[in-house]
C-alpha atoms as a PDB file:
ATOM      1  CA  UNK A   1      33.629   5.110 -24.952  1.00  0.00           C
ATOM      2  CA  UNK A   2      31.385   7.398 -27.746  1.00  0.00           C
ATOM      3  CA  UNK A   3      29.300  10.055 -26.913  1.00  0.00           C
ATOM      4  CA  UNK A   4      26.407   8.137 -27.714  1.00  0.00           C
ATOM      5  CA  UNK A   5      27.812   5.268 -25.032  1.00  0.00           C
ATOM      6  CA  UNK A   6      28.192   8.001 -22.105  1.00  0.00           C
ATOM      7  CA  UNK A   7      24.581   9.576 -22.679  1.00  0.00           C
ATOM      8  CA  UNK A   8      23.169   5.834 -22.283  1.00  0.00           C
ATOM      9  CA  UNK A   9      25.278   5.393 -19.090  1.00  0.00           C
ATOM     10  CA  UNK A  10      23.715   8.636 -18.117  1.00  0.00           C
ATOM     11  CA  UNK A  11      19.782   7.707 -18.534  1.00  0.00           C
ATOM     12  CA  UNK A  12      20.368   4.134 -18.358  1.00  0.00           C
ATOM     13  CA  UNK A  13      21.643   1.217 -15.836  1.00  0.00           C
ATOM     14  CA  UNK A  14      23.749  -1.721 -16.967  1.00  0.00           C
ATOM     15  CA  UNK A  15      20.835  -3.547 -17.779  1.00  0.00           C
ATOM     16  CA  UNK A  16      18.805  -1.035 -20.131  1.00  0.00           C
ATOM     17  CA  UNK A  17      16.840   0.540 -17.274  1.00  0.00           C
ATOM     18  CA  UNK A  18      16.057   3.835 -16.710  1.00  0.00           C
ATOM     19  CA  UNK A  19      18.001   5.157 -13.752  1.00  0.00           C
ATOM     20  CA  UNK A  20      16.242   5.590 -10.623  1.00  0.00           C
ATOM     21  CA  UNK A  21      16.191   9.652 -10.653  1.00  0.00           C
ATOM     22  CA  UNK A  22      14.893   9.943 -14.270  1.00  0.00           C
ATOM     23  CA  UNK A  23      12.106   7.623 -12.888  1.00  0.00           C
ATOM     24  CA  UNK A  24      11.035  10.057 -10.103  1.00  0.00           C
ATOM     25  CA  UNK A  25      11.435  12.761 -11.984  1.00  0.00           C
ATOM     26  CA  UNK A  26       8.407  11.246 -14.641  1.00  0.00           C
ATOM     27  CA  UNK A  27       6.670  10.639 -11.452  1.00  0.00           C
ATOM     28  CA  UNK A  28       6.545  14.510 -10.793  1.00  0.00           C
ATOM     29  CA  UNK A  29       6.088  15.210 -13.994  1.00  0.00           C
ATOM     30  CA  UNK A  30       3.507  12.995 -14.969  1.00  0.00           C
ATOM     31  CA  UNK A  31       2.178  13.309 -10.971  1.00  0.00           C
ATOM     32  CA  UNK A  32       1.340  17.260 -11.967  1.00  0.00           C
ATOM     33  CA  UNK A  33       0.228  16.303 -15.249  1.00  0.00           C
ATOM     34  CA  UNK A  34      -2.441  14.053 -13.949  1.00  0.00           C
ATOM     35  CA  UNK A  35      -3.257  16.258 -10.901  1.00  0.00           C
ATOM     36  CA  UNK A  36      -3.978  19.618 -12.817  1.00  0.00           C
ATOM     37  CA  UNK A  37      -6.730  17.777 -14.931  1.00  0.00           C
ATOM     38  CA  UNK A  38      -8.508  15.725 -12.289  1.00  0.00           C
ATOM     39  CA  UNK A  39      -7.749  17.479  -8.813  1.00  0.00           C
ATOM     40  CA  UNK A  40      -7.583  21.016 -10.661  1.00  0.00           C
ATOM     41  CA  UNK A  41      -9.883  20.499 -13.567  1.00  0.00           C
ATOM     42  CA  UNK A  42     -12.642  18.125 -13.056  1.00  0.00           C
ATOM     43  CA  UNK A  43     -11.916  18.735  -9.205  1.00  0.00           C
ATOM     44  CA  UNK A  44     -13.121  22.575 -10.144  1.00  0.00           C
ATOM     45  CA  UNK A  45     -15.739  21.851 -12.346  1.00  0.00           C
ATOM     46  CA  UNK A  46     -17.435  19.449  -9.291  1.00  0.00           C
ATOM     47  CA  UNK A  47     -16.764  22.351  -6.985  1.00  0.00           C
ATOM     48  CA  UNK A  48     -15.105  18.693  -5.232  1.00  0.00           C
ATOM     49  CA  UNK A  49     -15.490  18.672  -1.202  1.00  0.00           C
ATOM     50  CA  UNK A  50     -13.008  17.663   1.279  1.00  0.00           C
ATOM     51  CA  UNK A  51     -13.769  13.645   0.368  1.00  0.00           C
ATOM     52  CA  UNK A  52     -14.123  13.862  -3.416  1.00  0.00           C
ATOM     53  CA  UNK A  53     -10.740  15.928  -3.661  1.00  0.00           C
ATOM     54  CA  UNK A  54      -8.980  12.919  -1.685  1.00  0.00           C
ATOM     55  CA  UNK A  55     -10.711  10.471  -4.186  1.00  0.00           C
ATOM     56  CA  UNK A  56      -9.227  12.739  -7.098  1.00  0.00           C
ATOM     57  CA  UNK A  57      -5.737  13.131  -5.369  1.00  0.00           C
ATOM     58  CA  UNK A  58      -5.467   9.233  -4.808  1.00  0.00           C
ATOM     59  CA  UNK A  59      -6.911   8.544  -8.520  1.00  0.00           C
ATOM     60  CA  UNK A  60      -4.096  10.599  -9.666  1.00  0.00           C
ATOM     61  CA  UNK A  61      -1.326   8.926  -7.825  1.00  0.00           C
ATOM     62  CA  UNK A  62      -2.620   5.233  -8.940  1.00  0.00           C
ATOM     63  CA  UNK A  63      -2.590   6.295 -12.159  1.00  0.00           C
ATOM     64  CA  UNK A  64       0.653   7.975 -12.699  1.00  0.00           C
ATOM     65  CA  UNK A  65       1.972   4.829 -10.660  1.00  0.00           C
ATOM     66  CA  UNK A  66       0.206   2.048 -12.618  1.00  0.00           C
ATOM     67  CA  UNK A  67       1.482   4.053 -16.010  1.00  0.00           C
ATOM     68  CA  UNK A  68       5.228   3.883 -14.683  1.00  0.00           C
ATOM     69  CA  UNK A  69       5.155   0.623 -13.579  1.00  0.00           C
ATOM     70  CA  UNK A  70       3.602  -0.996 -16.786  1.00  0.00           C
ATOM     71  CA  UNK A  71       5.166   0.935 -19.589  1.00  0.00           C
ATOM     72  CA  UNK A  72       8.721   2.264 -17.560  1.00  0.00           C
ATOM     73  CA  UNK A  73       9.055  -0.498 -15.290  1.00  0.00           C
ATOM     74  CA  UNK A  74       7.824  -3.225 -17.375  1.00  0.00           C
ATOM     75  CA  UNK A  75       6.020  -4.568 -14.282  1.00  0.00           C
ATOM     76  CA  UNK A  76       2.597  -5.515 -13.569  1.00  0.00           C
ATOM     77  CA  UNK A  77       0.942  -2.645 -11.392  1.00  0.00           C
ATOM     78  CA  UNK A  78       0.703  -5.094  -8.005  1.00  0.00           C
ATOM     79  CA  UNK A  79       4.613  -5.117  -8.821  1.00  0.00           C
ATOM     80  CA  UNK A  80       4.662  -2.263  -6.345  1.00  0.00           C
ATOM     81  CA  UNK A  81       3.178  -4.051  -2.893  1.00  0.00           C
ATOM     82  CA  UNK A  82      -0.743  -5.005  -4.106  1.00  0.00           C
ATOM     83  CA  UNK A  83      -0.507  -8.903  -5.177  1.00  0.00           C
ATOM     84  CA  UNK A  84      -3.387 -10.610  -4.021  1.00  0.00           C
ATOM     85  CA  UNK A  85      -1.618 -13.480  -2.130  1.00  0.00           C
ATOM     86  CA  UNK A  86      -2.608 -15.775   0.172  1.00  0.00           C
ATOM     87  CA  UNK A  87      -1.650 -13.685   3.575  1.00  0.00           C
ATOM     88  CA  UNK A  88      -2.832 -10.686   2.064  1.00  0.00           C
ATOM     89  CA  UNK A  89      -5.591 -10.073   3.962  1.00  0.00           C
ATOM     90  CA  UNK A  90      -4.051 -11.533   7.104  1.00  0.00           C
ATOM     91  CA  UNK A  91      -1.392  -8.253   6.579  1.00  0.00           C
ATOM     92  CA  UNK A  92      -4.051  -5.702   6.112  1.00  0.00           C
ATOM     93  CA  UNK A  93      -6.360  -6.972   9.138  1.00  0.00           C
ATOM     94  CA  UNK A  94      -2.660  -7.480  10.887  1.00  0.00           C
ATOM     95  CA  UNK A  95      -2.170  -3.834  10.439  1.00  0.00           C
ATOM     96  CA  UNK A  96      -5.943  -2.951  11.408  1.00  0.00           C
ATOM     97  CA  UNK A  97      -5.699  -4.714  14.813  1.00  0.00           C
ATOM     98  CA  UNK A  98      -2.549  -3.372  15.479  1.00  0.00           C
ATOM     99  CA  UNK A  99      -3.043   0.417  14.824  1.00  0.00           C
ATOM    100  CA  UNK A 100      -6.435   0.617  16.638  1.00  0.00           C
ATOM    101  CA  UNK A 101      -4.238  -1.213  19.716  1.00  0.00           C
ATOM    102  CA  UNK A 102      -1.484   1.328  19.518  1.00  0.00           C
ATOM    103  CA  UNK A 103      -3.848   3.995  19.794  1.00  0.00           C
ATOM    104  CA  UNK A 104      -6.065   2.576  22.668  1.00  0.00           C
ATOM    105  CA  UNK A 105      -3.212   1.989  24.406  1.00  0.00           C
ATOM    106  CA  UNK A 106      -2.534   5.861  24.167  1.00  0.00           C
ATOM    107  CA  UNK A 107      -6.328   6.553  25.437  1.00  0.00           C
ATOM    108  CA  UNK A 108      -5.930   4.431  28.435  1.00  0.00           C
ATOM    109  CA  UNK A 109      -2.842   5.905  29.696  1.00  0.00           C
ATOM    110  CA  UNK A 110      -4.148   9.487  28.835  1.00  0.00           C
ATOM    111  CA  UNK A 111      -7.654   8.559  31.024  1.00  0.00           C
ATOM    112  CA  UNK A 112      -5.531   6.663  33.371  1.00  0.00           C
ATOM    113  CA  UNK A 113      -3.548   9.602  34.169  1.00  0.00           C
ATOM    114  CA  UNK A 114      -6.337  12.563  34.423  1.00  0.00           C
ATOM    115  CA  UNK A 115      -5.059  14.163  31.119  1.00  0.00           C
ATOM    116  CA  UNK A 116      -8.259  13.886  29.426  1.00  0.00           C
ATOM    117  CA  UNK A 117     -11.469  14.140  29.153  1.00  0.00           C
ATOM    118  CA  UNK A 118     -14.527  12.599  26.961  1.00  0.00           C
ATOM    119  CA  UNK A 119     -18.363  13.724  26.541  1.00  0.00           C
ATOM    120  CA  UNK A 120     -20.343  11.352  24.381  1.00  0.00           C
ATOM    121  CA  UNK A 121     -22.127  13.653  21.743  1.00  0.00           C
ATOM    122  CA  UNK A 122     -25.509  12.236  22.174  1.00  0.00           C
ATOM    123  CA  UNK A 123     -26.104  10.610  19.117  1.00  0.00           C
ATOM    124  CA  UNK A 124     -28.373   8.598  17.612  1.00  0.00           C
ATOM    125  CA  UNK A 125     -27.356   5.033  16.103  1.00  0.00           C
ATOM    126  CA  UNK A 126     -28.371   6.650  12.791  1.00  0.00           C
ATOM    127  CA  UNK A 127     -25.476   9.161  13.503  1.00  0.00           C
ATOM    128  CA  UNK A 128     -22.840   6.362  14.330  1.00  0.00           C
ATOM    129  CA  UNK A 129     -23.332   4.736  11.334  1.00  0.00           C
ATOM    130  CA  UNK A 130     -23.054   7.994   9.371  1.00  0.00           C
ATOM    131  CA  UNK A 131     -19.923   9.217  11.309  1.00  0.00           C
ATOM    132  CA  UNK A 132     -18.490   5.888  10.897  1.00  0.00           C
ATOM    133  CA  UNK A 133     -18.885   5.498   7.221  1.00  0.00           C
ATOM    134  CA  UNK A 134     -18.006   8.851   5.990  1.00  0.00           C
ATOM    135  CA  UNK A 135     -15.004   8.622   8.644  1.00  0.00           C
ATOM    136  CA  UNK A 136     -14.031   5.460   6.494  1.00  0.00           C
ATOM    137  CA  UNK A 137     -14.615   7.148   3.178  1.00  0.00           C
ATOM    138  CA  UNK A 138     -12.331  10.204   3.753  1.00  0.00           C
ATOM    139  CA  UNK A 139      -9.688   8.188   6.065  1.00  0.00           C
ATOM    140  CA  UNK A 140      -9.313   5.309   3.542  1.00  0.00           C
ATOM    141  CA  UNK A 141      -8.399   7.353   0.441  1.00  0.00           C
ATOM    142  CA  UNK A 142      -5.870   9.137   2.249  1.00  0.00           C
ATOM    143  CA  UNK A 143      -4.547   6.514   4.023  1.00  0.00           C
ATOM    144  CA  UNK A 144      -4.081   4.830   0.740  1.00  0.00           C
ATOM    145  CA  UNK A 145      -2.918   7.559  -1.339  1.00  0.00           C
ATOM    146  CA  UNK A 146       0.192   8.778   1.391  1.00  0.00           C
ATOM    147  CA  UNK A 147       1.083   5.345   1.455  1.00  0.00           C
ATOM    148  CA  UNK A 148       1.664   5.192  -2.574  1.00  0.00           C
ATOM    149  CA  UNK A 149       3.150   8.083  -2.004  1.00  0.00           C
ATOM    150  CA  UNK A 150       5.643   7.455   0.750  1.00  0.00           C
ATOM    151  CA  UNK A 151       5.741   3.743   0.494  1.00  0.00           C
ATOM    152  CA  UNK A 152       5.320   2.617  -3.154  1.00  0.00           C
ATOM    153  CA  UNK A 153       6.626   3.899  -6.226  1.00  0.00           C
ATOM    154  CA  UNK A 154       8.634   6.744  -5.797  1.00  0.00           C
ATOM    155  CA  UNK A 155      10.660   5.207  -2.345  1.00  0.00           C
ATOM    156  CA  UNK A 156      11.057   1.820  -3.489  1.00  0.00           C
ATOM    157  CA  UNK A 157      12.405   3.694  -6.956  1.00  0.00           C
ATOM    158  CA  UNK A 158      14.669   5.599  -4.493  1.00  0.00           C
ATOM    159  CA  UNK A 159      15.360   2.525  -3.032  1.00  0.00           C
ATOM    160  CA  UNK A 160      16.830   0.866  -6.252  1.00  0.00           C
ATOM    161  CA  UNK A 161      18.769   3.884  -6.602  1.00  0.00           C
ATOM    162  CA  UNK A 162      20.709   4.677  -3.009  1.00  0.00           C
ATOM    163  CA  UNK A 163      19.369   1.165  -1.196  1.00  0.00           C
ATOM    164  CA  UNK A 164      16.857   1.090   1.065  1.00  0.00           C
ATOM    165  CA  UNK A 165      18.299   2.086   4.763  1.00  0.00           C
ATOM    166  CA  UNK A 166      19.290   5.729   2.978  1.00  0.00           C
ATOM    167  CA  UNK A 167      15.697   5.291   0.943  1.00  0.00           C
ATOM    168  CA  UNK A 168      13.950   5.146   4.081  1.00  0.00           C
ATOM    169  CA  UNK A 169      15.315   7.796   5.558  1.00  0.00           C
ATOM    170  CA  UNK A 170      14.925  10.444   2.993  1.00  0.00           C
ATOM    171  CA  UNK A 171      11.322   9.554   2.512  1.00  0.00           C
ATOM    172  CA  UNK A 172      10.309   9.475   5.790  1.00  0.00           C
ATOM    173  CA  UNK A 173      11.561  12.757   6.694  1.00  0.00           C
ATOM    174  CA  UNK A 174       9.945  13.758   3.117  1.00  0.00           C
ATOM    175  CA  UNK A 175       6.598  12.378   5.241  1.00  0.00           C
ATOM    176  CA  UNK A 176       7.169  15.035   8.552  1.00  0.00           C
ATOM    177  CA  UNK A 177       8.127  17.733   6.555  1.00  0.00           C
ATOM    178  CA  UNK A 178       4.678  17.187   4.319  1.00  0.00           C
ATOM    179  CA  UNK A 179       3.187  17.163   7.995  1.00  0.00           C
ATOM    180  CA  UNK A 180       5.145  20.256   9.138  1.00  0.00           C
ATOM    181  CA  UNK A 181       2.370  22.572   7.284  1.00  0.00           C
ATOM    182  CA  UNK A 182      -0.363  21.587   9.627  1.00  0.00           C
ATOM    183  CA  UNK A 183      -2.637  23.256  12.449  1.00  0.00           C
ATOM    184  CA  UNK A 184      -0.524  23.212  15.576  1.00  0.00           C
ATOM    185  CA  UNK A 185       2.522  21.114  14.052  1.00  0.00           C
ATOM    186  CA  UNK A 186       5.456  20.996  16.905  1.00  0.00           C
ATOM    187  CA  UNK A 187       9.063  19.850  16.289  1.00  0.00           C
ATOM    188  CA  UNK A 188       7.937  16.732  18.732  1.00  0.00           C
ATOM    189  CA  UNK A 189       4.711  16.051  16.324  1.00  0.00           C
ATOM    190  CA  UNK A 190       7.001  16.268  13.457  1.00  0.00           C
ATOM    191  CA  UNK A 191       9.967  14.035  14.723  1.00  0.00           C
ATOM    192  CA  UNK A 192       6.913  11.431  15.631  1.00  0.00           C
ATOM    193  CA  UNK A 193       5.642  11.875  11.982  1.00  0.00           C
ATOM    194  CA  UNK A 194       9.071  11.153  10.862  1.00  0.00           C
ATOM    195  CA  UNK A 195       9.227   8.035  12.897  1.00  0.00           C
ATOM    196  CA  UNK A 196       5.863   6.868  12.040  1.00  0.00           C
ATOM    197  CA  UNK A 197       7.467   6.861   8.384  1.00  0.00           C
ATOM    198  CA  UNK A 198       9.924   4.662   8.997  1.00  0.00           C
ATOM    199  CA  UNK A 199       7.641   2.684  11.204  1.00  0.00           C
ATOM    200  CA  UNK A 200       5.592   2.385   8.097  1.00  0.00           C
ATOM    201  CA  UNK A 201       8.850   1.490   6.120  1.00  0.00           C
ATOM    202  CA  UNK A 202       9.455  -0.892   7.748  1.00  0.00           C
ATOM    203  CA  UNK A 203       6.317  -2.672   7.805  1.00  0.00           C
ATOM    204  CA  UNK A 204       6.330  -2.710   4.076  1.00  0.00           C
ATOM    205  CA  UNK A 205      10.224  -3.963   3.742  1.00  0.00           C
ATOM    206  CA  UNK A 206       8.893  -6.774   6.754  1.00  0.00           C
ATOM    207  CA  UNK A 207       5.828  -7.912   3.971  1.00  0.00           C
ATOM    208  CA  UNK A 208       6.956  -6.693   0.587  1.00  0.00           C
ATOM    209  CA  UNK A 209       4.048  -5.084   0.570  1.00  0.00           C
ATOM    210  CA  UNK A 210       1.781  -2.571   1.330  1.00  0.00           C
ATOM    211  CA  UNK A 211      -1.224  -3.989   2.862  1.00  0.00           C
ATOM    212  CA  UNK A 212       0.197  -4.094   6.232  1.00  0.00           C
ATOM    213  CA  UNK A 213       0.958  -0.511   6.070  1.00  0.00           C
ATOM    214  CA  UNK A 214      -2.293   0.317   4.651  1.00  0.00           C
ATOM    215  CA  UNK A 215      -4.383  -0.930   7.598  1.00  0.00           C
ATOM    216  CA  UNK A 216      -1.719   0.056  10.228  1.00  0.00           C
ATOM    217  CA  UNK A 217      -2.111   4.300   8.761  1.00  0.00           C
ATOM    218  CA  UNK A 218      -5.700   3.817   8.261  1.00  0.00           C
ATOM    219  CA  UNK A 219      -6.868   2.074  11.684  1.00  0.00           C
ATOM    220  CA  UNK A 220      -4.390   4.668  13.515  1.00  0.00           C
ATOM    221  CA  UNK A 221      -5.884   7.833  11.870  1.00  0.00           C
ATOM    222  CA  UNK A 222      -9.650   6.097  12.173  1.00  0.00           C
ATOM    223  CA  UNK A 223      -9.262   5.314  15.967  1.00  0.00           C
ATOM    224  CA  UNK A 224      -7.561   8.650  16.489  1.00  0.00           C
ATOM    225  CA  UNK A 225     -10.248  10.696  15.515  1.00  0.00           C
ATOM    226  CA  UNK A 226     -13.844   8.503  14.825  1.00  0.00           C
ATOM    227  CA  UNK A 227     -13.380   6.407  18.196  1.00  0.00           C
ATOM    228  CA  UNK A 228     -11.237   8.117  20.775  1.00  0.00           C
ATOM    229  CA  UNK A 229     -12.172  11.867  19.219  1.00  0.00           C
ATOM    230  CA  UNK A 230      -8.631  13.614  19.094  1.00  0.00           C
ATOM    231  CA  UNK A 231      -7.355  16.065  16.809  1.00  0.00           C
ATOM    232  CA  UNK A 232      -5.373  13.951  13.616  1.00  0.00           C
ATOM    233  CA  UNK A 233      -2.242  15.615  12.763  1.00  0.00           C
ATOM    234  CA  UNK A 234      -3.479  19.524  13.771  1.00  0.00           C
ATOM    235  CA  UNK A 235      -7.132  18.891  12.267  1.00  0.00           C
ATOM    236  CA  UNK A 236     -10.007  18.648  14.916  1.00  0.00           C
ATOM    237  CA  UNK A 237     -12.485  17.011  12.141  1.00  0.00           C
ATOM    238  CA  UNK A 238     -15.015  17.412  14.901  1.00  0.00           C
ATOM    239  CA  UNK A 239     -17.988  16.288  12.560  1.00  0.00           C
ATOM    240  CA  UNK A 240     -16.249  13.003  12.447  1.00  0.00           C
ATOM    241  CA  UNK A 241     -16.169  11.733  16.573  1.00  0.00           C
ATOM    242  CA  UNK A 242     -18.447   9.741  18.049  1.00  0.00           C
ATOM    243  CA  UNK A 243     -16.638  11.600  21.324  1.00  0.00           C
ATOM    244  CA  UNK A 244     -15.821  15.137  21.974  1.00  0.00           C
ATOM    245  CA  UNK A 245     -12.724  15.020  23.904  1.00  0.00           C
ATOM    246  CA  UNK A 246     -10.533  17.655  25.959  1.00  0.00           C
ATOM    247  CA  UNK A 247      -6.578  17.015  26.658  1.00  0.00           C
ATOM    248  CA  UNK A 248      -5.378  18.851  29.991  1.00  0.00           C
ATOM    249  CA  UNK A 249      -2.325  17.318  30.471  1.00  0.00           C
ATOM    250  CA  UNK A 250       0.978  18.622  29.185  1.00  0.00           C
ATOM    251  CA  UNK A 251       1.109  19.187  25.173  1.00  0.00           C
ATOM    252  CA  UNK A 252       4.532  17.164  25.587  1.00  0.00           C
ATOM    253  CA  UNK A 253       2.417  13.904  26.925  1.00  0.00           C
ATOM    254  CA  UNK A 254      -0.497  14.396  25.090  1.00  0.00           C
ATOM    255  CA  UNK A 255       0.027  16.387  21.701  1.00  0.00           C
ATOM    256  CA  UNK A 256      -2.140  19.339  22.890  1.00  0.00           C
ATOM    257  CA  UNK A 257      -3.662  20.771  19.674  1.00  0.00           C
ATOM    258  CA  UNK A 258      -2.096  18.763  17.531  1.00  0.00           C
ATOM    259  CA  UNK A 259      -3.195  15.437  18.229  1.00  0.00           C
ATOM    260  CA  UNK A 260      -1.638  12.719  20.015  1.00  0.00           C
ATOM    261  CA  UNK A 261       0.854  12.486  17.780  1.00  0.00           C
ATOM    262  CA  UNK A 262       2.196  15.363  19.034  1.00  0.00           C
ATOM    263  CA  UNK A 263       3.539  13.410  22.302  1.00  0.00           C
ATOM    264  CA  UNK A 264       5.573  11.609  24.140  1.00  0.00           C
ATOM    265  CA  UNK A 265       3.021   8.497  24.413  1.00  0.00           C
ATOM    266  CA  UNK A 266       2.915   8.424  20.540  1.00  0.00           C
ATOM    267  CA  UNK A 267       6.776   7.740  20.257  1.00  0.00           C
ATOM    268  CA  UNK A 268       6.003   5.388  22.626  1.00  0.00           C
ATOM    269  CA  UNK A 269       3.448   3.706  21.041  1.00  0.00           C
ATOM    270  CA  UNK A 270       5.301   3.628  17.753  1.00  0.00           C
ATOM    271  CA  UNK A 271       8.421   2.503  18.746  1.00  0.00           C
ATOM    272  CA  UNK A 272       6.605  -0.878  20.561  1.00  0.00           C
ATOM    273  CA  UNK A 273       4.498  -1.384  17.391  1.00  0.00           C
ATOM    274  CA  UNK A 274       7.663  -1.428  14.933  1.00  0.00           C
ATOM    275  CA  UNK A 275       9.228  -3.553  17.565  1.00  0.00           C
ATOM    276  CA  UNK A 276       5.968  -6.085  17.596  1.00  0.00           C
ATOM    277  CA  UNK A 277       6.000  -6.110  13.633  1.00  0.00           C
ATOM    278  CA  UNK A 278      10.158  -6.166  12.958  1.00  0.00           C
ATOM    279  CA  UNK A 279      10.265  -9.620  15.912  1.00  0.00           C
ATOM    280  CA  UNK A 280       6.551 -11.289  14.279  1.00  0.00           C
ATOM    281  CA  UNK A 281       7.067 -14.183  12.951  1.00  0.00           C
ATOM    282  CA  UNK A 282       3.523 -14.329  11.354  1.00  0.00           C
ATOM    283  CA  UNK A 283       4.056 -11.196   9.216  1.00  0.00           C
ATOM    284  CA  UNK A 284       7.098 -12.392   6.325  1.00  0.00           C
ATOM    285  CA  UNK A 285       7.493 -11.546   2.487  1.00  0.00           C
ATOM    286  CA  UNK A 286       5.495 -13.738   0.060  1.00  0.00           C
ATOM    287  CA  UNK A 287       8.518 -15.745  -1.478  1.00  0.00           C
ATOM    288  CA  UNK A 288       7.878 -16.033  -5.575  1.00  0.00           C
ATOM    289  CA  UNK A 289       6.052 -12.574  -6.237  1.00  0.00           C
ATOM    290  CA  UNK A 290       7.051 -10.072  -8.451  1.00  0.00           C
ATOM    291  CA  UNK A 291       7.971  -6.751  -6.987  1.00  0.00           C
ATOM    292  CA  UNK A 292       9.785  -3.397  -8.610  1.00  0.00           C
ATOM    293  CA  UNK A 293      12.846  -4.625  -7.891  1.00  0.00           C
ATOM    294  CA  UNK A 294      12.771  -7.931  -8.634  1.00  0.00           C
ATOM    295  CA  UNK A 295      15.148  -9.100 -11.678  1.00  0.00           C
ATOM    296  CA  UNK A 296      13.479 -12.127 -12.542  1.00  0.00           C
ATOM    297  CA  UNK A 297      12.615 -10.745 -15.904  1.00  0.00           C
ATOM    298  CA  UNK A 298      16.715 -10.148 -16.565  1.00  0.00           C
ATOM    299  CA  UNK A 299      18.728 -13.072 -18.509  1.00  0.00           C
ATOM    300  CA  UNK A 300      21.205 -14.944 -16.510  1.00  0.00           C
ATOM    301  CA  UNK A 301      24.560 -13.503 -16.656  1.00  0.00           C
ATOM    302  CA  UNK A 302      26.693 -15.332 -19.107  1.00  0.00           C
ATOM    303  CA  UNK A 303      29.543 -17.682 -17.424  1.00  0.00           C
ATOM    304  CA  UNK A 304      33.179 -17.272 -17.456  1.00  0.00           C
ATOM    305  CA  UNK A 305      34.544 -20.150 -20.021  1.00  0.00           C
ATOM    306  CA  UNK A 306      38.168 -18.840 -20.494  1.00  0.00           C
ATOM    307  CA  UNK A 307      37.815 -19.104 -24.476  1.00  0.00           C
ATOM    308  CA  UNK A 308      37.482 -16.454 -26.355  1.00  0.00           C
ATOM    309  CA  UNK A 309      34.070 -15.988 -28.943  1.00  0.00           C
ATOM    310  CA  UNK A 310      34.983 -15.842 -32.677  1.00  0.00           C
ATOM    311  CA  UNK A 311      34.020 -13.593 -35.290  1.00  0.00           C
END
């Protein structure tokens, strides 16, 4: 083997691909790229709030992803868990339903049990709909742009590269550790945020895509805080509740500062909802569609004839 034959093994597969690490290392790359002129740049030059820095943050991820996928890749952009199929929308209202549940179900036992209470803020309609709306606005974004994040390109890259099970893992505690930095963040809070990652993993490896994990991070986060008025992952975002609510039962039950997801009832709650989507035989992967790992575009490997090719 030539020197020119072991550098190819080193940036590319056995197919002509570019390995899995060089991948998410353009990801960084072009991820900081992007980010300095639109979050840093144009983010500056806007003076950008709260909700038009999340726009510019997810706008940077969907384009660094839609750039890798098309020209690295050579896949089209829903490639990575967006194809507009028929059960699409069944996944993402699937994942609504089923993170709004999760956290009621939280609520009631918190109320049940005397560990909290809730003062309605005396709003107006007018106010609702506001508070509602923006809650959407800011949630949606984010929900969307840690799910590309933690759930499209760069772990289903990773996934190519070490498989899936090991994929998951890594990513996932990639997700608690970006959680660790919050208000009030507990080693409970982050071992839930962990598990919500794979939780979310798993929903996507269950679909092939990334509409049921969409709806499940965005209903959980919009319930947590817009309906049921809890902190969200250490932040009270009080102008955001509909409720004003008070936790007095122990942080280990209840999150405490942090948020429900700083307790016991969380891992609870998470651990039934993975079990509800992992044994649902309504949510199952599209057959047909093209995703980043897909080989459908590779030729057929040549068969085994016993004679030899001449010259």
């Amino acid at each position: 083997m030539g020197m020119r034959d072991g550098l190819q093994l080193v940036f590319l597969s056995r197919h002509g691909d570019l390995r899995s690490g060089w991948r998410l290392l353009l990801f960084l790359l072009a991820s900081a790229a992007v980010g300095t002129v639109l979050v840093g740049g144009l983010g500056s030059v806007l003076e950008a709030g709260e909700t038009l820095d999340a726009f510019l943050t997810l706008c940077t991820v969907v384009i660094v992803t839609w750039i890798l996928t098309r020209f690295i890749n050579k896949k089209p952009f829903p490639a990575i868990g967006l194809w507009v199929h028929p059960r699409a929308g069944r996944e993402l209202g699937m994942g609504l339903l089923i993170g709004f549940l999760m956290m009621s179900g939280i609520f009631l036992v918190m109320l049940g049990a005397g560990f909290m209470t809730v003062t309605w803020r005396e709003l107006v309609w007018q106010d609702v709909v506001t508070i509602l709306l923006l809650s959407l606005i800011f949630f949606a974004p984010s929900a969307v742009t840690e799910e590309l994040l933690f759930r499209g390109y760069p772990f289903q890259t990773l996934a190519q590269g070490v498989s899936m099970l090991p994929a998951m893992l890594v990513m996932s505690g990639l997700f608690g550790i970006a959680h660790f930095r919050n208000p009030n963040a507990t080693l409970l809070s982050t071992v839930n945020v962990i598990i919500a990652g794979l939780w979310l993993s798993l929903a996507y490896l269950k679909t092939r895509g990334l509409w049921l994990p969409f709806g499940l991070h965005l209903s959980w986060n919009f319930a947590q805080t817009s309906v049921y008025g809890y902190p969200t992952s250490g932040f009270a975002f009080t102008d955001r509740q509909l409720w004003s609510s008070s936790q007095n039962g122990p942080d280990w039950i209840t999150g405490g500062a942090f948020g429900p997801e700083g307790g016991i009832l969380a891992t609870l709650a998470i651990l039934a909802g993975t079990w509800y989507i992992m044994k649902s035989q309504i949510l199952r992967a599209p057959e047909g569609i093209v995703t980043l790992d897909s080989v459908e575009d590779l030729p057929p490997p040549i068969a085994a004839t016993g004679k030899g090719t001449g010259p």
